[in-house]
N, C-alpha and C. Protein backbone atom coordinates (compact mmCIF):
# COMPACT_ATOMS: atom_id res chain seq x y z
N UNK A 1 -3.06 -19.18 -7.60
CA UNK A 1 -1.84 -18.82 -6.90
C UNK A 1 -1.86 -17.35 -6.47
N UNK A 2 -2.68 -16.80 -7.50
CA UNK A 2 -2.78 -14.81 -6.50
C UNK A 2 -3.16 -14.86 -5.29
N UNK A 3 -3.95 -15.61 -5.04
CA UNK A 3 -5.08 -15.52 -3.74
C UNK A 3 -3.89 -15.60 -2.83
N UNK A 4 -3.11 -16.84 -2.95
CA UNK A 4 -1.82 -17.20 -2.15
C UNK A 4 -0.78 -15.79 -1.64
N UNK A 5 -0.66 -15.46 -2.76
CA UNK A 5 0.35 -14.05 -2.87
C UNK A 5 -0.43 -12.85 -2.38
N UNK A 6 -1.68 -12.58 -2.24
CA UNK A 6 -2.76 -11.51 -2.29
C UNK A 6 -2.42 -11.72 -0.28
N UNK A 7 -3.02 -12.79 -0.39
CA UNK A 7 -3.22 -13.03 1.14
C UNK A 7 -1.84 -13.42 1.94
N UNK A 8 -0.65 -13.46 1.41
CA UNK A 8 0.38 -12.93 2.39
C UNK A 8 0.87 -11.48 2.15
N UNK A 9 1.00 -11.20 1.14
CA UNK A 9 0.88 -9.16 1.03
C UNK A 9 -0.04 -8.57 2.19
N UNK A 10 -1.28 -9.16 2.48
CA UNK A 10 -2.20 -8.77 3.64
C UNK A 10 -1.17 -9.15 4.90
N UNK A 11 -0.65 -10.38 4.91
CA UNK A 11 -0.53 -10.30 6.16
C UNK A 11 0.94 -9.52 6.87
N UNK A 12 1.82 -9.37 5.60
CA UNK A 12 2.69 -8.41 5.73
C UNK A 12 2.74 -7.43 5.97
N UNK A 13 1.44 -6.75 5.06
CA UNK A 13 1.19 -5.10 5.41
C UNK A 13 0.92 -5.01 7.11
N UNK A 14 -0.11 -5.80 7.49
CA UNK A 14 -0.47 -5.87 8.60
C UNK A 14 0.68 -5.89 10.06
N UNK A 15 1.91 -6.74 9.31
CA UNK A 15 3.28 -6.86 10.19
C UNK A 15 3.95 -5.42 9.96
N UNK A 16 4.09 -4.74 8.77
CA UNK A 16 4.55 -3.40 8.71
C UNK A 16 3.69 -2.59 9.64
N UNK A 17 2.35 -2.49 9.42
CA UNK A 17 2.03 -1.68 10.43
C UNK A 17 2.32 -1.70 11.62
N UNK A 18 1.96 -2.65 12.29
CA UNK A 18 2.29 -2.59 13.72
C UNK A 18 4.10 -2.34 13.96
N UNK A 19 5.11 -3.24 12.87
CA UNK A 19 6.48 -3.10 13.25
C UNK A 19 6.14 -0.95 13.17
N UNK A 20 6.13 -0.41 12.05
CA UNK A 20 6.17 0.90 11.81
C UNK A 20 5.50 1.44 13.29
N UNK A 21 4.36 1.53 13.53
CA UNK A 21 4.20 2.10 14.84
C UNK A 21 4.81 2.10 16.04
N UNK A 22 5.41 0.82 16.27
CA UNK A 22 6.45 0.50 16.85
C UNK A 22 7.94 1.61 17.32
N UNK A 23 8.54 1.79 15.98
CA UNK A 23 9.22 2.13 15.79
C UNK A 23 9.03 3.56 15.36
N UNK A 24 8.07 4.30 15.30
CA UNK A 24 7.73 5.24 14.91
C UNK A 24 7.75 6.16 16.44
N UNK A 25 7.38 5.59 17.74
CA UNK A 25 7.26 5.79 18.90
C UNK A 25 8.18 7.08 19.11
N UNK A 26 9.16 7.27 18.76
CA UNK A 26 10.19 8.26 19.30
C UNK A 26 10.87 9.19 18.05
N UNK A 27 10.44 8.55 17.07
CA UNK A 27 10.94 9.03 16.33
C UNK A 27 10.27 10.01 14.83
N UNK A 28 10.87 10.78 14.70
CA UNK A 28 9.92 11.45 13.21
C UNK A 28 9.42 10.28 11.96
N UNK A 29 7.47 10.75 11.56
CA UNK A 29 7.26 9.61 11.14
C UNK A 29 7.93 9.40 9.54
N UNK A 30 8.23 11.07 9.46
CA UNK A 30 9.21 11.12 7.62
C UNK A 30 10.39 10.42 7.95
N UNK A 31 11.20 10.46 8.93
CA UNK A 31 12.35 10.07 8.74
C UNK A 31 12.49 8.34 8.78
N UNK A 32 11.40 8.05 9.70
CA UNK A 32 11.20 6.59 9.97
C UNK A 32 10.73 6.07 8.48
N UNK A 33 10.35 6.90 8.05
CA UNK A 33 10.00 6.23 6.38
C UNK A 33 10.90 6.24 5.43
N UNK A 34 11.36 6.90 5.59
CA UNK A 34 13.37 7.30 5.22
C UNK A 34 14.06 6.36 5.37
N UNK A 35 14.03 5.73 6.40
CA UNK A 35 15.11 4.86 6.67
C UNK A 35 14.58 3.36 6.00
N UNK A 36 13.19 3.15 6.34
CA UNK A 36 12.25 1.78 5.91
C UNK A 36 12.72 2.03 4.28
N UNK A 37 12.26 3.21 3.72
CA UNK A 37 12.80 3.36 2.13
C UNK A 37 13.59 2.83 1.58
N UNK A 38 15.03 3.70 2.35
CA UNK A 38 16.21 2.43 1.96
C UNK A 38 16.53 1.35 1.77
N UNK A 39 15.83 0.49 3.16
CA UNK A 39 15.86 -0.87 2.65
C UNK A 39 15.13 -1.48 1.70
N UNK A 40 13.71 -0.69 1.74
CA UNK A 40 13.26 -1.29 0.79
C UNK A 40 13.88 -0.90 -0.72
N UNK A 41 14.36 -0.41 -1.20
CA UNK A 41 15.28 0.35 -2.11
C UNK A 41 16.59 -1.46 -2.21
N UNK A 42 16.91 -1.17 -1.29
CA UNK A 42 18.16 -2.37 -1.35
C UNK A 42 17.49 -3.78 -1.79
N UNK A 43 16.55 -4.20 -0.99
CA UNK A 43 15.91 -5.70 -1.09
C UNK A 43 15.40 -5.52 -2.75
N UNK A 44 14.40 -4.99 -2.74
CA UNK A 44 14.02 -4.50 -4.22
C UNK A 44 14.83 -4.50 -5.67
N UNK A 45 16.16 -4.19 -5.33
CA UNK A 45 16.86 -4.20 -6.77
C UNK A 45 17.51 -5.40 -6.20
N UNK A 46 17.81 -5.88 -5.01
CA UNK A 46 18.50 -7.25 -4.88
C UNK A 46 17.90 -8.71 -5.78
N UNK A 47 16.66 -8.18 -5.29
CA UNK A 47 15.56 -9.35 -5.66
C UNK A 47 15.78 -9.16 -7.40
N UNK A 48 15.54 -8.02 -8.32
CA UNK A 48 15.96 -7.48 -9.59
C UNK A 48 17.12 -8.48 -10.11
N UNK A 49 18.17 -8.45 -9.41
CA UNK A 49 19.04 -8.82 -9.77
C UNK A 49 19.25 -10.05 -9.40
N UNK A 50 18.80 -10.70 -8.52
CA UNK A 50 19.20 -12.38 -8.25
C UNK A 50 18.13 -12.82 -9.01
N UNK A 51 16.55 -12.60 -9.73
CA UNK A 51 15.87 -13.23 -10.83
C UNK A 51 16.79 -12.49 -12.14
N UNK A 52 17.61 -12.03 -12.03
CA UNK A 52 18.29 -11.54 -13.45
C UNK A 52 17.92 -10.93 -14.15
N UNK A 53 16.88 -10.22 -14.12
CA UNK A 53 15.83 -8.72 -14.23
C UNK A 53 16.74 -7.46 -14.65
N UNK A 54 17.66 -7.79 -14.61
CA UNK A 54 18.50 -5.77 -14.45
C UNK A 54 18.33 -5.29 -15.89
N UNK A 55 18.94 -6.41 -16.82
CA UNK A 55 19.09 -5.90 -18.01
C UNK A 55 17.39 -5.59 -19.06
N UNK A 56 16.31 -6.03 -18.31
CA UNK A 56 14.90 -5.46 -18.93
C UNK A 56 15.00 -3.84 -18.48
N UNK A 57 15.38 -3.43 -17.48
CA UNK A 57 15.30 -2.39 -17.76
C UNK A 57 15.44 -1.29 -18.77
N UNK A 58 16.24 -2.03 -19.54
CA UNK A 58 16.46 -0.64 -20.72
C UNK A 58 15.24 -1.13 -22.54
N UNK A 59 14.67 -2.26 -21.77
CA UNK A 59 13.65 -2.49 -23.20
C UNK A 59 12.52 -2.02 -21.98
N UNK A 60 11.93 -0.90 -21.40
CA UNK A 60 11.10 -0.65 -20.53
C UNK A 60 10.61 0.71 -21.26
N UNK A 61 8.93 0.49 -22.31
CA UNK A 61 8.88 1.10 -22.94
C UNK A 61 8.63 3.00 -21.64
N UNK A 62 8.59 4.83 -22.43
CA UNK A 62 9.06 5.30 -22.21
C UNK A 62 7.35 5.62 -21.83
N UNK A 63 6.38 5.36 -21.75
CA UNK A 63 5.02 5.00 -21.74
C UNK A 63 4.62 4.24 -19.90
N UNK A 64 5.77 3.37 -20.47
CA UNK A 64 5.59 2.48 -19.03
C UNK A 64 6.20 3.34 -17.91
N UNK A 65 7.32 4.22 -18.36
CA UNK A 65 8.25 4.69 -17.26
C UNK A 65 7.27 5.84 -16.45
N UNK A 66 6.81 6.42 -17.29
CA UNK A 66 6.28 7.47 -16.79
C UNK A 66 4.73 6.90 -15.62
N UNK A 67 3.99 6.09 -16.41
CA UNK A 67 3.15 5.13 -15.16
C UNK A 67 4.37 4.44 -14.16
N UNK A 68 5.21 4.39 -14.03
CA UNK A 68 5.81 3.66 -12.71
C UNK A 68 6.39 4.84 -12.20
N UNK A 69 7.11 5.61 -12.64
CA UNK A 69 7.00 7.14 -12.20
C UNK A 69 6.36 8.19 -11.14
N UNK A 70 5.10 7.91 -11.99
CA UNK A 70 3.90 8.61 -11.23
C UNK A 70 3.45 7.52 -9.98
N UNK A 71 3.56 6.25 -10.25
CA UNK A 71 3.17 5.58 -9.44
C UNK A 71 4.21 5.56 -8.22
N UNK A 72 5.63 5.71 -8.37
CA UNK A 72 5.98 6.08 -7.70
C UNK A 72 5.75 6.80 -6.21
N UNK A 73 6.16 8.32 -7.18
CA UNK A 73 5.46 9.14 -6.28
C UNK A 73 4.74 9.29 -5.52
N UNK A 74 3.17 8.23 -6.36
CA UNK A 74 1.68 8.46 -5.18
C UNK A 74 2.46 7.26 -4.20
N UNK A 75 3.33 6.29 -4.59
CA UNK A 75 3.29 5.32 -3.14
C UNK A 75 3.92 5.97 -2.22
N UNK A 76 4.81 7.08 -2.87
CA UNK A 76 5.40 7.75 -1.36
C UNK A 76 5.15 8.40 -0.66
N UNK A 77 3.91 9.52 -1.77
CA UNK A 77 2.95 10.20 -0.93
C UNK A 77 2.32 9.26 0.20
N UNK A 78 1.65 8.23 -0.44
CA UNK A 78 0.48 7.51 0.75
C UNK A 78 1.42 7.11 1.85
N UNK A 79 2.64 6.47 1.68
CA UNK A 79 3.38 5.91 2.47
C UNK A 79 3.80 6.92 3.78
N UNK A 80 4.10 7.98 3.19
CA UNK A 80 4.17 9.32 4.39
C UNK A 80 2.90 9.75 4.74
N UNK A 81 1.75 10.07 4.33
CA UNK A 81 0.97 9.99 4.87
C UNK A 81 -0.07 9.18 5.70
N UNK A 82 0.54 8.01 5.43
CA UNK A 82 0.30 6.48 6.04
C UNK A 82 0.86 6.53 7.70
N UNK A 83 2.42 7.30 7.31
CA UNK A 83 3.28 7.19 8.63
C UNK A 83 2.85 8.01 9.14
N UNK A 84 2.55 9.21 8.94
CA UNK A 84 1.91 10.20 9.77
C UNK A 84 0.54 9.73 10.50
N UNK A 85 0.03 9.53 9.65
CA UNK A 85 -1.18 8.95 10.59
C UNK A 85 -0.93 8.19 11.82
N UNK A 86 -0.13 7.56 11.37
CA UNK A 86 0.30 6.13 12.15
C UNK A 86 1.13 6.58 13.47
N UNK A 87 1.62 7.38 13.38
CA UNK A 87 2.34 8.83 14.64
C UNK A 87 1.40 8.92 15.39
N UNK A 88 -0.13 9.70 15.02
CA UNK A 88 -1.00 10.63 15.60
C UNK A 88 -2.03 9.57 16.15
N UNK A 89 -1.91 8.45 15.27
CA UNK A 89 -3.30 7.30 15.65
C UNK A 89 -3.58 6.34 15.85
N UNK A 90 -3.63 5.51 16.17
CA UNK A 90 -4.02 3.79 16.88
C UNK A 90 -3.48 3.12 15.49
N UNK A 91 -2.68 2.44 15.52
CA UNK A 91 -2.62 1.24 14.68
C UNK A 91 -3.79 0.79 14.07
N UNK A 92 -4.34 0.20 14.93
CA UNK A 92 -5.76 -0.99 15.02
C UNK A 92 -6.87 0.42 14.02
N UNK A 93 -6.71 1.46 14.44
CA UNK A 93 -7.82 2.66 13.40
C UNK A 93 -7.53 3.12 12.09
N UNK A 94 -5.68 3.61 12.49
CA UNK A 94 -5.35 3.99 10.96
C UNK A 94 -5.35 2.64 9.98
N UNK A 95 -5.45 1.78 10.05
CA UNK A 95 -4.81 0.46 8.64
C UNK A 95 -6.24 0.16 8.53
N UNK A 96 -7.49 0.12 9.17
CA UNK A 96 -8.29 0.14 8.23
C UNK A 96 -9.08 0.91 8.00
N UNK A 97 -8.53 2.45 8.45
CA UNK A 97 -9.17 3.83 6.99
C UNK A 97 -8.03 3.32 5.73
N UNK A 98 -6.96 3.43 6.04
CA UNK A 98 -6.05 3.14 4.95
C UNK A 98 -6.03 2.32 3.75
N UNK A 99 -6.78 0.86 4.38
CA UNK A 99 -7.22 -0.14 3.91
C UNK A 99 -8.59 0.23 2.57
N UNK A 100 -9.01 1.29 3.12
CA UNK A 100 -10.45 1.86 1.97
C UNK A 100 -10.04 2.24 0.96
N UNK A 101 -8.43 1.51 0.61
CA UNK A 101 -7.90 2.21 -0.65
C UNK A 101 -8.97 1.06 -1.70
N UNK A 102 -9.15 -0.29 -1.14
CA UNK A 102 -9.47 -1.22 -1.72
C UNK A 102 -10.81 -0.79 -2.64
N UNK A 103 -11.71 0.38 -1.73
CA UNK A 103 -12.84 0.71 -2.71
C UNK A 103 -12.40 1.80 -3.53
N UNK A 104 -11.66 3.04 -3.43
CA UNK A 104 -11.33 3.81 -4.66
C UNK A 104 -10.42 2.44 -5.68
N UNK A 105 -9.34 1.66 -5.33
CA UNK A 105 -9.12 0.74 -6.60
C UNK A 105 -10.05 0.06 -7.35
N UNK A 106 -11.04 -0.30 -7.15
CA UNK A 106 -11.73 -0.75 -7.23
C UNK A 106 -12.94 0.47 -8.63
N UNK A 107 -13.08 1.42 -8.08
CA UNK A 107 -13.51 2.67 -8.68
C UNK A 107 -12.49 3.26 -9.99
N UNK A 108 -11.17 3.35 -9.52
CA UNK A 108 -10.00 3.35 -10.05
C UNK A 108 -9.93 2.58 -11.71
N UNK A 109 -9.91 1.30 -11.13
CA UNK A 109 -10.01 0.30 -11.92
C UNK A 109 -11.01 -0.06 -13.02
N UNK A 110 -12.21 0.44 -12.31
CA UNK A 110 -13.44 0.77 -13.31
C UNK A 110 -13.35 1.82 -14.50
N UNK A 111 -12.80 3.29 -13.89
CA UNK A 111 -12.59 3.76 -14.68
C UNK A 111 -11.92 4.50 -15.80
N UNK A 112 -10.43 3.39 -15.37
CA UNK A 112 -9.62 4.05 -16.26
C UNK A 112 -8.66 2.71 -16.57
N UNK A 113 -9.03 1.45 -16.31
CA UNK A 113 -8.71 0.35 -16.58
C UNK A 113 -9.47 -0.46 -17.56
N UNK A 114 -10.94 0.30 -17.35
CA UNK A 114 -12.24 -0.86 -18.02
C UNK A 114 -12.45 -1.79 -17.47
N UNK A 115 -12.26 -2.06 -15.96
CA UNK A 115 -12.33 -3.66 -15.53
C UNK A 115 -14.00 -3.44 -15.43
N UNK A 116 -14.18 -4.56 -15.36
CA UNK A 116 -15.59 -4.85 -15.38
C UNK A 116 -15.72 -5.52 -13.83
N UNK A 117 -16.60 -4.95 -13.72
CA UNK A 117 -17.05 -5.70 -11.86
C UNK A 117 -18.40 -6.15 -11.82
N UNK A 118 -18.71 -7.41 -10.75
CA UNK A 118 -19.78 -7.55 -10.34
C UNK A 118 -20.03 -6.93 -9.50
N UNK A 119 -21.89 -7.33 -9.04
CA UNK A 119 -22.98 -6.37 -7.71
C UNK A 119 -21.95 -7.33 -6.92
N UNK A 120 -21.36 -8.17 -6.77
CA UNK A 120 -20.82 -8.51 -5.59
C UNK A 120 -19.74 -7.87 -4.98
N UNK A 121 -18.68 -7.58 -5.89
CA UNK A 121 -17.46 -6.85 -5.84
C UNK A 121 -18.05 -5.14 -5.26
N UNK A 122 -19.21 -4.70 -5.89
CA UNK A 122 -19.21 -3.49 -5.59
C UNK A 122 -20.35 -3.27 -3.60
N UNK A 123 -20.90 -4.37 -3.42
CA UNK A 123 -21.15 -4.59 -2.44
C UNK A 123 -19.95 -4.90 -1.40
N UNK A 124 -19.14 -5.95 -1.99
CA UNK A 124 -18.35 -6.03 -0.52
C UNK A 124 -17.29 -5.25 -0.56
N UNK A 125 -17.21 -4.59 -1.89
CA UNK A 125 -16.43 -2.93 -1.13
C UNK A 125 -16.64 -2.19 -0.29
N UNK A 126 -18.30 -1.85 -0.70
CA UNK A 126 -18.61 -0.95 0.52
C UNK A 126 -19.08 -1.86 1.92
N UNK A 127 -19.34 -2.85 1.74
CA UNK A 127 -19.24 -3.47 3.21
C UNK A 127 -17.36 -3.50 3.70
N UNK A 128 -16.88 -3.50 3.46
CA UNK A 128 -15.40 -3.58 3.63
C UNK A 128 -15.14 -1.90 3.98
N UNK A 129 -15.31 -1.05 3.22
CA UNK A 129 -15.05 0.10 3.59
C UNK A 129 -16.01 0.71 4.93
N UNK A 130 -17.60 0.42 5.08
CA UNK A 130 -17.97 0.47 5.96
C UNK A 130 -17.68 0.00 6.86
N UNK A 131 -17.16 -1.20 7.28
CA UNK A 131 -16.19 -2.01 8.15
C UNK A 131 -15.14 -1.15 8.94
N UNK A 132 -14.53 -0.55 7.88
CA UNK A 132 -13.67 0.33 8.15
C UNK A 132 -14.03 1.22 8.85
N UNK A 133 -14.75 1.98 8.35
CA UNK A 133 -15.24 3.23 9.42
C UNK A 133 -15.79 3.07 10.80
N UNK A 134 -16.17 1.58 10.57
CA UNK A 134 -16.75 1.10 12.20
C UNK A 134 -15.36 1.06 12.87
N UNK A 135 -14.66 0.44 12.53
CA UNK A 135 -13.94 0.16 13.20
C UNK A 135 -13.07 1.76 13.62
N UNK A 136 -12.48 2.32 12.66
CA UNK A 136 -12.09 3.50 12.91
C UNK A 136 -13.25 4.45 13.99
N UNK A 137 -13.58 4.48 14.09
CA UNK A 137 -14.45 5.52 15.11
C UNK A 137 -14.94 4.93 16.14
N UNK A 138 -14.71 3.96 16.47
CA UNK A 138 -14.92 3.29 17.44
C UNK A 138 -13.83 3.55 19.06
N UNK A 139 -14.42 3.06 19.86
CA UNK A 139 -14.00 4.14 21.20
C UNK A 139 -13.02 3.24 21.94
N UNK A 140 -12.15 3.54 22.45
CA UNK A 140 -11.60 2.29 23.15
C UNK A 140 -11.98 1.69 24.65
């Protein structure tokens, strides 16, 4: 069932990008992330609260808070720096440099998770990230 969930997250991100560039056209790319925030802010605790989720929050050890915390933060960093890009650069170029997050997670994951990976996983990272760069530097 991940694969299911994995592979519509792909195809969503893919609908954010292009909607975000879209809409990014005229407008500042912080503030356009500003506003996307909010909603996502609203849907997010909606969803919380119609699975009936609200009240785990307070057994949410103080360990965990600080990893969702920090994690936070880096999503909003990338997310503004996602939009910025996305201001200055082709759709179709920025989402898959962006996309090369898949080989630092991957690295990430190795070394401060312990996941264990195969030669396959670490091959079609870098074919995936090389992918990327083709495609990014490529001319129109």
């Amino acid at each position: 069932m991940w694969i299911l969930f994995a592979c519509l997250a792909a195809l969503s991100a893919a609908v954010v990008v292009t909607l975000s560039k879209a809409g990014i056209k005229d407008v500042d790319s912080s503030l356009a992330f500003a506003i996307q925030s909010v909603l996502i802010l609203i849907v997010s605790w909606s969803v919380v609260i119609f699975q009936g989720n609200l009240p785990d929050v307070t057994r949410i050890e103080r360990k965990v808070w600080i990893y969702l915390i920090i994690a936070g933060v880096v999503t909003c960093m990338s997310s503004l720096l996602s939009f910025r890009a996305l201001k200055l650069g082709n759709a179709s170029q920025v989402s898959p440099i962006t996309n090369t997050s898949l080989l630092f997670a991957v690295i990430l994951a190795t070394v401060f998770l312990k996941e264990k990976i195969s030669w396959q996983v670490v091959v079609g990272a870098l074919l995936m990230a090389a992918g990327a760069i083709v495609i990014a530097v490529s001319r129109e």
